[in-house]
N, C-alpha and C. Protein backbone atom coordinates (compact mmCIF):
# COMPACT_ATOMS: atom_id res chain seq x y z
N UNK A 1 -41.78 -36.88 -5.76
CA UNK A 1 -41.05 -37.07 -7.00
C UNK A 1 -39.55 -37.10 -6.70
N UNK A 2 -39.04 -37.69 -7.25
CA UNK A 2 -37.61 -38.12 -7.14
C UNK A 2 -36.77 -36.72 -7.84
N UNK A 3 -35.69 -36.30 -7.57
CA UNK A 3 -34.40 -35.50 -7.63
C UNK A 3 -33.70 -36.24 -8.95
N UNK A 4 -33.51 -35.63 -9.66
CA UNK A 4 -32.32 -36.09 -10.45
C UNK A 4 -31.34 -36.56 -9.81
N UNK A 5 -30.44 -37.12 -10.20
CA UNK A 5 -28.64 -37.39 -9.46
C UNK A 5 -27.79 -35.50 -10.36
N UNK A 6 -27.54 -35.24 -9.33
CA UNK A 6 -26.42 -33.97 -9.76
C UNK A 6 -25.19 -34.98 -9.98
N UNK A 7 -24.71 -35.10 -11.14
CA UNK A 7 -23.49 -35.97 -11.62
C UNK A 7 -22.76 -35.22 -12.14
N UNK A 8 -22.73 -34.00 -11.63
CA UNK A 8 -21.44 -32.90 -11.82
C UNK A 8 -20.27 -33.40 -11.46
N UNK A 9 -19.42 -32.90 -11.69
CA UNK A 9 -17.78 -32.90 -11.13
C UNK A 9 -17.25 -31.37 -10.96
N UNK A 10 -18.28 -30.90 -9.77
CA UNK A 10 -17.63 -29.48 -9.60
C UNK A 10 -16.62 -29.04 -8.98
N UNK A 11 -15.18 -29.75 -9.02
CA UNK A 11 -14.18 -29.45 -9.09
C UNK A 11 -13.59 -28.09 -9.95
N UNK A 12 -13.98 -27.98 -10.63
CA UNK A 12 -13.72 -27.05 -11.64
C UNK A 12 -14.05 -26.02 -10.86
N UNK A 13 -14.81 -25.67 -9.80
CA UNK A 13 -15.26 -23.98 -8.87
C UNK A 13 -13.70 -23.90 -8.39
N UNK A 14 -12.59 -24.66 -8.14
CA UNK A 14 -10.85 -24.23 -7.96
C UNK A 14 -10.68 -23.37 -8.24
N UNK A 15 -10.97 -23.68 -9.95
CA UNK A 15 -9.96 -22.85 -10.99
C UNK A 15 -10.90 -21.62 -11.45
N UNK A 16 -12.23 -20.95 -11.33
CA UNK A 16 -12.78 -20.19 -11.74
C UNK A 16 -14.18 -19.88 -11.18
N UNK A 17 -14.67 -18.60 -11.52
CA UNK A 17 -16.07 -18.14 -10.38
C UNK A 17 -17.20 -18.96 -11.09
N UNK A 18 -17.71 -19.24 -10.09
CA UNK A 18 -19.34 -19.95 -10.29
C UNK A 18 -20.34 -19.33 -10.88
N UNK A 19 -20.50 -19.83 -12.35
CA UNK A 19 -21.59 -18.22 -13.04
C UNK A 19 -22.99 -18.55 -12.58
N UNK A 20 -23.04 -19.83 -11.61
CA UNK A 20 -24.53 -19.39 -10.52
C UNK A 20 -24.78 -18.63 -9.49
N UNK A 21 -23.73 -18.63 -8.12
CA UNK A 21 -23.59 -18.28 -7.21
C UNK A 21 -22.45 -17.02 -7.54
N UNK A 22 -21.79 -16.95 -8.25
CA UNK A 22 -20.58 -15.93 -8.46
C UNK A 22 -19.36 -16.05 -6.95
N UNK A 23 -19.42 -17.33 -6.78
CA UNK A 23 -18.22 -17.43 -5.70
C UNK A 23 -16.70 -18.04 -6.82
N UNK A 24 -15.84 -17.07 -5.58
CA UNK A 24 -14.65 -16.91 -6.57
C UNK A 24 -13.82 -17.89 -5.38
N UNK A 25 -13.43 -18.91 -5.50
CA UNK A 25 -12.54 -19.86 -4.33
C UNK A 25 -11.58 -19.41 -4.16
N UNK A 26 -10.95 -18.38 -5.07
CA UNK A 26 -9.17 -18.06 -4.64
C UNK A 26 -9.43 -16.92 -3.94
N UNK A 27 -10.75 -16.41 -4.01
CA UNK A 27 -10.99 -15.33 -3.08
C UNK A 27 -10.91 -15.47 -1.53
N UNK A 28 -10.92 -16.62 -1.38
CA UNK A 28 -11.17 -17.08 0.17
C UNK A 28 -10.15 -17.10 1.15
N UNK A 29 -9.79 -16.01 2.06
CA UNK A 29 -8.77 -16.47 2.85
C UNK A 29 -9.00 -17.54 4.10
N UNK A 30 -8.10 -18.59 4.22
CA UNK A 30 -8.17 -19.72 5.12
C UNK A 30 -8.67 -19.22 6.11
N UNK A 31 -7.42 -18.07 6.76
CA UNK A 31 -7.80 -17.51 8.22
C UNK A 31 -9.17 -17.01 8.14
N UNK A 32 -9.52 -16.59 7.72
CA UNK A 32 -11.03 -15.98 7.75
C UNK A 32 -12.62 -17.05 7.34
N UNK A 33 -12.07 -18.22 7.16
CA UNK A 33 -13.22 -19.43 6.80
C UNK A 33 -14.09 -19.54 8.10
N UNK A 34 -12.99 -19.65 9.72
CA UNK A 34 -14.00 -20.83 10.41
C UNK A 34 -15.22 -19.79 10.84
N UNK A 35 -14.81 -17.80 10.97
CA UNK A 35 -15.87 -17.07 11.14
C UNK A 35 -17.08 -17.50 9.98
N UNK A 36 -16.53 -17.47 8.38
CA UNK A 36 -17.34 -17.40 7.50
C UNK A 36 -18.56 -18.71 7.83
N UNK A 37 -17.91 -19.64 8.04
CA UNK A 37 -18.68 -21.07 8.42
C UNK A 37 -19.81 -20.63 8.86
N UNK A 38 -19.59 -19.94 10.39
CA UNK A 38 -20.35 -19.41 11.60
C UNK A 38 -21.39 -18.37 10.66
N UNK A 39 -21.30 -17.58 9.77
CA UNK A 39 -22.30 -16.78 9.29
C UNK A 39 -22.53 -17.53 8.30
N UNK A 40 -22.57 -18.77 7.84
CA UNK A 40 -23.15 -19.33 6.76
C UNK A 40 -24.38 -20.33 7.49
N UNK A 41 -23.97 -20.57 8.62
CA UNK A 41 -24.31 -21.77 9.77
C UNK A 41 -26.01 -20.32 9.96
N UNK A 42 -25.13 -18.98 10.50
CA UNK A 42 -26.82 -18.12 11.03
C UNK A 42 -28.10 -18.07 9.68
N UNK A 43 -26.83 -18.17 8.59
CA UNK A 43 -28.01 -17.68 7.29
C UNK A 43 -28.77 -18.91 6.99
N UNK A 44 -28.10 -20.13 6.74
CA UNK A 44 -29.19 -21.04 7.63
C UNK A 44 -30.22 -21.46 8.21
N UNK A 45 -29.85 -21.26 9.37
CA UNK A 45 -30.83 -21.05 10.91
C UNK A 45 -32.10 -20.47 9.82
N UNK A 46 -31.81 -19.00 9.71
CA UNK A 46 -32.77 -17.97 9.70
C UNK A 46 -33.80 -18.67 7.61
N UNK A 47 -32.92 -19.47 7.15
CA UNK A 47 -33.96 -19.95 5.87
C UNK A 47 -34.79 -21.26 6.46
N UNK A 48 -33.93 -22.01 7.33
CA UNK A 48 -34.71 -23.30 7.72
C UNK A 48 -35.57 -22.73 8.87
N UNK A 49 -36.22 -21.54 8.91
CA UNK A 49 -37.29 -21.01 10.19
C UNK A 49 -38.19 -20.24 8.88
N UNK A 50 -38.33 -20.24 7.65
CA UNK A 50 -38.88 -19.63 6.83
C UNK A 50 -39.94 -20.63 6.98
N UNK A 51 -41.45 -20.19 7.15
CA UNK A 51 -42.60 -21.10 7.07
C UNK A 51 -43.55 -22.08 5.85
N UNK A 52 -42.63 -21.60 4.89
CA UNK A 52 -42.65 -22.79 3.35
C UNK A 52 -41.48 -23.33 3.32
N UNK A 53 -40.58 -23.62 4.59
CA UNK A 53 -39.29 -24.26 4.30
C UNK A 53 -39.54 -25.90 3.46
N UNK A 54 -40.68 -26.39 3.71
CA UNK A 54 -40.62 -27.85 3.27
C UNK A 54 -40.87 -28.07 1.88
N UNK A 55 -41.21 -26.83 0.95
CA UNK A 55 -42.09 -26.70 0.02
C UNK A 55 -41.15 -26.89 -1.19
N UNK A 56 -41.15 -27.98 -2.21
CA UNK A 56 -40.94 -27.64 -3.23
C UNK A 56 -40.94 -26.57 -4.27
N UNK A 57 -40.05 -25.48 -4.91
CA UNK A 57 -40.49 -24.61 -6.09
C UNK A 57 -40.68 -25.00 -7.33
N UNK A 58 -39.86 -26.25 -7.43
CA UNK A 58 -40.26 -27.10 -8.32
C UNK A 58 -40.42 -28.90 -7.77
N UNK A 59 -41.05 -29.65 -9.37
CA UNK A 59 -40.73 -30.77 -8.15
C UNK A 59 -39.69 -31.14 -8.51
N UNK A 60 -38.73 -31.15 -8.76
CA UNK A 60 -37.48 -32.11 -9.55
C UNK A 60 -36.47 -31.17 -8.65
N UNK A 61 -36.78 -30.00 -7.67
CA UNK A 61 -35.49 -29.01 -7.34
C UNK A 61 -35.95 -29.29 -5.31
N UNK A 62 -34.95 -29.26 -4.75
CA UNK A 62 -35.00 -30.31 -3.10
C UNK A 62 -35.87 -28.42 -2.97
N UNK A 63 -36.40 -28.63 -1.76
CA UNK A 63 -36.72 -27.74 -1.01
C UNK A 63 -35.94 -26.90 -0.19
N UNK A 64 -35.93 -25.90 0.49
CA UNK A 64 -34.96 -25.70 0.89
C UNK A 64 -34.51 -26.21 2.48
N UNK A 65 -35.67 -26.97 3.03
CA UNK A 65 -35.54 -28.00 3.90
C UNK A 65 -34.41 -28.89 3.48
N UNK A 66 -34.40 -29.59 1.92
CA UNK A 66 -33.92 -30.64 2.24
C UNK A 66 -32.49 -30.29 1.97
N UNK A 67 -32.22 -29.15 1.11
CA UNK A 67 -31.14 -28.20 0.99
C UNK A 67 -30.26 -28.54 2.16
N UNK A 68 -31.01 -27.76 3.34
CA UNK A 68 -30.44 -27.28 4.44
C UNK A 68 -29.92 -28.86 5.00
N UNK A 69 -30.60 -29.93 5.16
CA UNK A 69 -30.34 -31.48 5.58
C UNK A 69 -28.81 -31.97 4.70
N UNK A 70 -29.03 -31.32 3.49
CA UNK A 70 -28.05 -31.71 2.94
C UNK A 70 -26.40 -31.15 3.49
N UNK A 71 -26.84 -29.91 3.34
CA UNK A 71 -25.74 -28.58 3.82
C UNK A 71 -25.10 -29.29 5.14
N UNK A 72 -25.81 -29.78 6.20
CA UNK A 72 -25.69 -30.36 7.64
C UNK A 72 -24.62 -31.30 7.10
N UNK A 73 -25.38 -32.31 6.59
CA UNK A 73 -24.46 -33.09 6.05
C UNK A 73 -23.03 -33.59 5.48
N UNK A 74 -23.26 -32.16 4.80
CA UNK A 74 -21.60 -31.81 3.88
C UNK A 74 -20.68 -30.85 4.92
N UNK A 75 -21.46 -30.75 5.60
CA UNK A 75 -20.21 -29.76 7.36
C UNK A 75 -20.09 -31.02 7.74
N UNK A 76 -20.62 -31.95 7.91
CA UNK A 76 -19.92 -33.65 8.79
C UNK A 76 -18.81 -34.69 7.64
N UNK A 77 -19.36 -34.55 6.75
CA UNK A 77 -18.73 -35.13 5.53
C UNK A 77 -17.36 -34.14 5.56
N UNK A 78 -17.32 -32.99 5.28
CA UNK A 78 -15.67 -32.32 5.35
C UNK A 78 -15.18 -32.21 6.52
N UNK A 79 -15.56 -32.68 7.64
CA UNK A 79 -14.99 -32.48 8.94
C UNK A 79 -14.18 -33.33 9.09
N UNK A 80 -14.97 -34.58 8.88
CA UNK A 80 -14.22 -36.10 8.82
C UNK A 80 -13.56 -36.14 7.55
N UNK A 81 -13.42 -35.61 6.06
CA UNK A 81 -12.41 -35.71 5.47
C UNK A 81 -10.73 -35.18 5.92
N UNK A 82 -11.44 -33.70 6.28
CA UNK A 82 -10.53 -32.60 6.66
C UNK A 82 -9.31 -33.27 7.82
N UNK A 83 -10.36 -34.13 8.94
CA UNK A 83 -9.52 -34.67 10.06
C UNK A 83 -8.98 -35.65 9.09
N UNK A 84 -9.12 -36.76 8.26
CA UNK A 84 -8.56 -37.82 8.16
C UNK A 84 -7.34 -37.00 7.23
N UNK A 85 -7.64 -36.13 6.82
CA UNK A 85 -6.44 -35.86 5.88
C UNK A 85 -4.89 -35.18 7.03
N UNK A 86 -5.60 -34.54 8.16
CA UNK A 86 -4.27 -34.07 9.03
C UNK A 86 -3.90 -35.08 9.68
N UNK A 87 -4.49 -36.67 10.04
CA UNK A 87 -4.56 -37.74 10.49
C UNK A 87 -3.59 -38.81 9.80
N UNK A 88 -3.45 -38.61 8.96
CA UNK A 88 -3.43 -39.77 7.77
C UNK A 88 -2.79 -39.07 6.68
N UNK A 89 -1.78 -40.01 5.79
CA UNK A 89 -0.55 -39.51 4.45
C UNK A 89 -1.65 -39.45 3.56
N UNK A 90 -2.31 -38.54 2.91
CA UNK A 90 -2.95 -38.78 1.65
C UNK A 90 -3.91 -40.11 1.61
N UNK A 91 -5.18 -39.83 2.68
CA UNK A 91 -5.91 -41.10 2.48
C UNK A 91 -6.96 -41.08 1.34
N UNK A 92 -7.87 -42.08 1.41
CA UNK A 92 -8.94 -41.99 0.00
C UNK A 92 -10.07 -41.74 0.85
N UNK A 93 -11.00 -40.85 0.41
CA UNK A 93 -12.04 -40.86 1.05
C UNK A 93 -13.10 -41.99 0.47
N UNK A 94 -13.98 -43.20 1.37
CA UNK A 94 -14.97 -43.23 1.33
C UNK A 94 -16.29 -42.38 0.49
N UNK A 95 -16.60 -42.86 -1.07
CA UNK A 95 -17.62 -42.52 -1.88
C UNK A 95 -18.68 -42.07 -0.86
N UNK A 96 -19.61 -41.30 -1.09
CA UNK A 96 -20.74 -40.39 -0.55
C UNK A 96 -21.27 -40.15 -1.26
N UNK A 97 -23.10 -40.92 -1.53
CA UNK A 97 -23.72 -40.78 -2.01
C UNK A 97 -24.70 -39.54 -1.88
N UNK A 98 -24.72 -38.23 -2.34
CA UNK A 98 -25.80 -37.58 -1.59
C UNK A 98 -27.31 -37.54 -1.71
N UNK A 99 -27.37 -38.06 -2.81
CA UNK A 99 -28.78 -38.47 -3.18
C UNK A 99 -29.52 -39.36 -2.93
N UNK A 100 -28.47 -40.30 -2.56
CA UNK A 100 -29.11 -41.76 -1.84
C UNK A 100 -29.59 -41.64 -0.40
N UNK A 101 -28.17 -40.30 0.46
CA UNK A 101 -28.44 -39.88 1.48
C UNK A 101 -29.44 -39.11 1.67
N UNK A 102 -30.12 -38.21 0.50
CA UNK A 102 -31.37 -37.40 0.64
C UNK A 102 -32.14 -38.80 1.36
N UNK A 103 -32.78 -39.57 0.19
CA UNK A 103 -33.81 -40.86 0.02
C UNK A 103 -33.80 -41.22 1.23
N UNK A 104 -32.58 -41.82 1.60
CA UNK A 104 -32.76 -42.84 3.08
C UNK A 104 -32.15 -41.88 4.27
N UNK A 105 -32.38 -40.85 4.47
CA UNK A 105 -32.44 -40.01 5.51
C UNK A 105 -33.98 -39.44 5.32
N UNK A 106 -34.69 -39.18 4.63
CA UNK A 106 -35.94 -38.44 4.63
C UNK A 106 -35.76 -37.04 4.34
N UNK A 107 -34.85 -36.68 3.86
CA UNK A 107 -34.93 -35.11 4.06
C UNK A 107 -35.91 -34.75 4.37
N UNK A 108 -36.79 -34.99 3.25
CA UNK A 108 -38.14 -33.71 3.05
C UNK A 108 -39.07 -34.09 4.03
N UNK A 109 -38.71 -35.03 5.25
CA UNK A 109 -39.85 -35.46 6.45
C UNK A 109 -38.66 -34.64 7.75
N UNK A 110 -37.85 -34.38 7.60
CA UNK A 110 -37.02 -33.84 8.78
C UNK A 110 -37.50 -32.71 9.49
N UNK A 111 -37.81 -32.34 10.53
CA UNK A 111 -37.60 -31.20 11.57
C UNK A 111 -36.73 -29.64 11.25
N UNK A 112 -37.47 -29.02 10.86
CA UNK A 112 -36.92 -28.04 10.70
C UNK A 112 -35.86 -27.34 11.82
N UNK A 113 -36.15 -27.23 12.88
CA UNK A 113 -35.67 -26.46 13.79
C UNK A 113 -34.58 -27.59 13.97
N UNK A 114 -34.70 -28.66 13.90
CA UNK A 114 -33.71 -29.79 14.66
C UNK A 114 -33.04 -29.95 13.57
N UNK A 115 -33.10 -29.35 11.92
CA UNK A 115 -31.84 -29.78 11.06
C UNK A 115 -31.09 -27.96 11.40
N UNK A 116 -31.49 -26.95 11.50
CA UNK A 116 -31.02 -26.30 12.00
C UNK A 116 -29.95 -26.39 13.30
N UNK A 117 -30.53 -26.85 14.28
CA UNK A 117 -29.25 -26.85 14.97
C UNK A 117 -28.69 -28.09 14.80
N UNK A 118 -28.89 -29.19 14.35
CA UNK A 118 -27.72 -29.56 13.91
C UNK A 118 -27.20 -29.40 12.92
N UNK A 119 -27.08 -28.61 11.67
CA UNK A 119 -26.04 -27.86 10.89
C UNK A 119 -25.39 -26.62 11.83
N UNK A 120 -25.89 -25.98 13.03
CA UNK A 120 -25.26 -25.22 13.60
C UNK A 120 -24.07 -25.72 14.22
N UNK A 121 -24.40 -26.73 14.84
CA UNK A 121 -23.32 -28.08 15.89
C UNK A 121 -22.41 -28.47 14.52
N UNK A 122 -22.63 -28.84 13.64
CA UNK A 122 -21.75 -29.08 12.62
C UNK A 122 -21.03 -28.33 12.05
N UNK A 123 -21.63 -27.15 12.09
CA UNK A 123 -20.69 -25.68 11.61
C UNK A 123 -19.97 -25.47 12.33
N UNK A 124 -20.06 -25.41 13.35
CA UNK A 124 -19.31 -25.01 14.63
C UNK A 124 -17.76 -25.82 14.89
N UNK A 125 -18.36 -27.21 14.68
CA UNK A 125 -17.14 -28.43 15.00
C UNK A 125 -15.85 -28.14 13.95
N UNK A 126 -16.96 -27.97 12.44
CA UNK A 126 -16.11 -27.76 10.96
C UNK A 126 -15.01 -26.81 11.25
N UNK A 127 -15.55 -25.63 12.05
CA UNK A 127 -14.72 -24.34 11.94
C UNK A 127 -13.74 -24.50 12.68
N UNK A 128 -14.14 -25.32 13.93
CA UNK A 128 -12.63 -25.28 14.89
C UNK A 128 -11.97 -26.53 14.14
N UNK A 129 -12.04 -26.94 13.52
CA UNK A 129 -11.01 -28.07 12.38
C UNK A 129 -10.15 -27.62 11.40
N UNK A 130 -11.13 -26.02 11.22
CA UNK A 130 -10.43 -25.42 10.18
C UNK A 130 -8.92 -24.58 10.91
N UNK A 131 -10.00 -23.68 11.73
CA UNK A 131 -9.25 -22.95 13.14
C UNK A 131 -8.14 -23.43 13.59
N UNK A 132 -8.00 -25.05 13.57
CA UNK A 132 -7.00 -25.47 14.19
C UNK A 132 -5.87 -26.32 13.51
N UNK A 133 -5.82 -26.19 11.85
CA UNK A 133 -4.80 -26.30 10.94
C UNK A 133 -3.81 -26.18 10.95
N UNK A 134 -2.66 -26.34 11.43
CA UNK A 134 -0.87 -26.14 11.64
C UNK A 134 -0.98 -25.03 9.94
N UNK A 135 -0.25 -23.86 10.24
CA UNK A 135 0.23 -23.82 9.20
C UNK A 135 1.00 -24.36 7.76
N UNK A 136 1.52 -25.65 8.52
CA UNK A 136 2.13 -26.22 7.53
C UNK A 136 1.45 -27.63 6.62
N UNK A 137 0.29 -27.28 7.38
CA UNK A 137 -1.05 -28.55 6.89
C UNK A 137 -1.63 -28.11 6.17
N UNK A 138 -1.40 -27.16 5.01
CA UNK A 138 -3.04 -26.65 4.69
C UNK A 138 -2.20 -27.66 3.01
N UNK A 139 -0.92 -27.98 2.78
CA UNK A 139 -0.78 -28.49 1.48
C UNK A 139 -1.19 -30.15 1.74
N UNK A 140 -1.36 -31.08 2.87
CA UNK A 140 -1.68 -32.07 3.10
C UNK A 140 -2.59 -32.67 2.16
N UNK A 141 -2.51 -34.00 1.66
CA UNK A 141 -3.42 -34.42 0.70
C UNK A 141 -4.69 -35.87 1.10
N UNK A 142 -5.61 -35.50 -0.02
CA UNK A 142 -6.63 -36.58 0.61
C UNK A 142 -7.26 -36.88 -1.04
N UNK A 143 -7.41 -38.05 -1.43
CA UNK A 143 -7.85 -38.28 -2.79
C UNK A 143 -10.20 -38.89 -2.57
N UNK A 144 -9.97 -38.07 -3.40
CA UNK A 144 -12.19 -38.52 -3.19
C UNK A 144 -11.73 -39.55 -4.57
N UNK A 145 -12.93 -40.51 -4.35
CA UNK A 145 -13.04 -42.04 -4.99
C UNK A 145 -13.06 -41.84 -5.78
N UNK A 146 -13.62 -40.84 -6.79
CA UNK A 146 -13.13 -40.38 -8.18
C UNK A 146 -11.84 -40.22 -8.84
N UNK A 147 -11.01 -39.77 -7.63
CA UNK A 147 -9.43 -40.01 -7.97
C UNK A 147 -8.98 -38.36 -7.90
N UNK A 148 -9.98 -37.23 -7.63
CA UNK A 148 -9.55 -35.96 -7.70
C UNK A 148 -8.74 -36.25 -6.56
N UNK A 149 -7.50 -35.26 -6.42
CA UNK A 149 -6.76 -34.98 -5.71
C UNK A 149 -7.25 -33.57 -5.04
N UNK A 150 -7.18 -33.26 -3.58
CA UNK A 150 -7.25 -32.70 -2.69
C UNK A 150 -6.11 -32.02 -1.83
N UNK A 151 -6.03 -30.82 -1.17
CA UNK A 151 -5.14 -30.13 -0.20
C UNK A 151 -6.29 -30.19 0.87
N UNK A 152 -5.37 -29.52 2.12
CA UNK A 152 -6.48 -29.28 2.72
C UNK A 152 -7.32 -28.17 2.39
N UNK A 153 -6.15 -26.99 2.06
CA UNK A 153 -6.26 -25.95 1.77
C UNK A 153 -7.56 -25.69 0.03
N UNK A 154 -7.69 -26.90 -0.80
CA UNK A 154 -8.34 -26.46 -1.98
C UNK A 154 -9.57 -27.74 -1.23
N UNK A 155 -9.32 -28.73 -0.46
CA UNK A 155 -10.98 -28.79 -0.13
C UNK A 155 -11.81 -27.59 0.74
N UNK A 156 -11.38 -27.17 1.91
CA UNK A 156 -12.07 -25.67 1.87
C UNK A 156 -12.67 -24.85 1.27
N UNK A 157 -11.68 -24.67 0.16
CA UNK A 157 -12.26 -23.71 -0.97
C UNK A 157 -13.68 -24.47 -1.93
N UNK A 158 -13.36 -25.92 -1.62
CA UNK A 158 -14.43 -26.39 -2.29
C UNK A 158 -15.35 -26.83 -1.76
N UNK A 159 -15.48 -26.91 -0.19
CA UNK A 159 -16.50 -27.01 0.64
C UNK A 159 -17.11 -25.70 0.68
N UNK A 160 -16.31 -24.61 0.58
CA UNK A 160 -16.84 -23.37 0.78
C UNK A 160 -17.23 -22.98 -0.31
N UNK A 161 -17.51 -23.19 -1.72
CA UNK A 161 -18.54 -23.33 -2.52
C UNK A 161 -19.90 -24.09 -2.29
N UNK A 162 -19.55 -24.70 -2.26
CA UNK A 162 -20.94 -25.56 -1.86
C UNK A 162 -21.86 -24.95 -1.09
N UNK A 163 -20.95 -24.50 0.46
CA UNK A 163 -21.97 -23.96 1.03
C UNK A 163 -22.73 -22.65 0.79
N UNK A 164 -21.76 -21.47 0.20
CA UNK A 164 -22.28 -20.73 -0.14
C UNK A 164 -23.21 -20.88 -1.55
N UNK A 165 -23.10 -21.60 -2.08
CA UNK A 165 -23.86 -22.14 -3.93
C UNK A 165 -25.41 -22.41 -2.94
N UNK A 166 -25.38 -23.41 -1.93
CA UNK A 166 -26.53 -23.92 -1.72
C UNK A 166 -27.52 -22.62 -1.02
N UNK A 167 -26.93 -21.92 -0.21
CA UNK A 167 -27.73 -20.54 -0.07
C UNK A 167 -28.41 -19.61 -1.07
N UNK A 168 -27.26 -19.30 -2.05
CA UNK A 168 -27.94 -19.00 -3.33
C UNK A 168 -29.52 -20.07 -4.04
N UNK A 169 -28.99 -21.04 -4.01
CA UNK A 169 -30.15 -21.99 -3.71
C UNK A 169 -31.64 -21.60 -3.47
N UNK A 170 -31.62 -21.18 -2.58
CA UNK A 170 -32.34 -21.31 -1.59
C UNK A 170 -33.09 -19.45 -0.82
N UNK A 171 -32.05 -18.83 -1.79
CA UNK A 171 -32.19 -17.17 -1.47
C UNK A 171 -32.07 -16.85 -0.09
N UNK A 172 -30.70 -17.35 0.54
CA UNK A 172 -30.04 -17.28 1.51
C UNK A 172 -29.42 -15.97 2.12
């Protein structure tokens, strides 16, 4: 069965706590992200080794297989934003479909152990991108095709919702 499209605009987790996950973004200190990455990357590991990982709880809600495929995903997707933005004056990011990317990647046929470590390899890369921010880069800008405007410093905070939202997910 097919996934809805999530056609949120959760931009809005900036300015206030997530009454799903209860993550607060202004709570987040920069310096302390690329460790957080690294323990978001083990909690991970340890749900995509759970032996109903492939299993729907519902059918309309991803598994937490395909969760985790996704999660991989969005550590490569902000890596390459994150670089093009210290790279580049305020570039536009390239639209990203993630639902299309579920479909024509297979999530729910993927390898458990092998989307695991590669969200680990992806966590890992993300953090030393973060790790390695000039202080004076974190106000740098990058616009998503929607037209939201971006820092480096408030995509973090909004990658770092995500990842922690999708654990909650998933009872991470």
């Amino acid at each position: 069965m097919t996934i809805p499209p999530d056609t949120k605009d959760w931009t809005w987790v900036l300015d206030r706590p997530c009454p799903e996950c209860g993550f607060l973004a202004e709570s987040l200190a920069m310096a302390e992200l690329p460790r957080e990455i690294g323990g978001w990357a083990q909690r991970w590991r340890a749900v995509l080794a759970r032996p109903e990982v492939g299993v729907r709880a519902e059918p309309t809600v991803w598994s937490p297989l395909e969760y985790g495929c996704h999660v991989r995903d969005v550590l490569r997707v902000f890596d390459e934003r994150v670089r093009l933005m210290l790279a580049e004056d305020a570039p536009s990011f390239a639209n990203w479909d993630q639902d299309r990317t579920a479909v024509e990647e297979r999530y729910d046929e993927q390898e458990p152990a092998r989307v695991a470590d590669e969200l680990t390899l992806a966590a890992a890369a993300l953090a030393v991108t973060f790790a390695e921010v000039p202080a004076d880069a974190w106000g740098r800008t990058g616009l998503r095709s929607n037209g939201s405007e971006f820092t480096v410093e408030s995509i973090a905070r909004y990658f770092a919702h995500d990842a922690v939202h999708h654990l909650h997910d998933v009872n991470g």
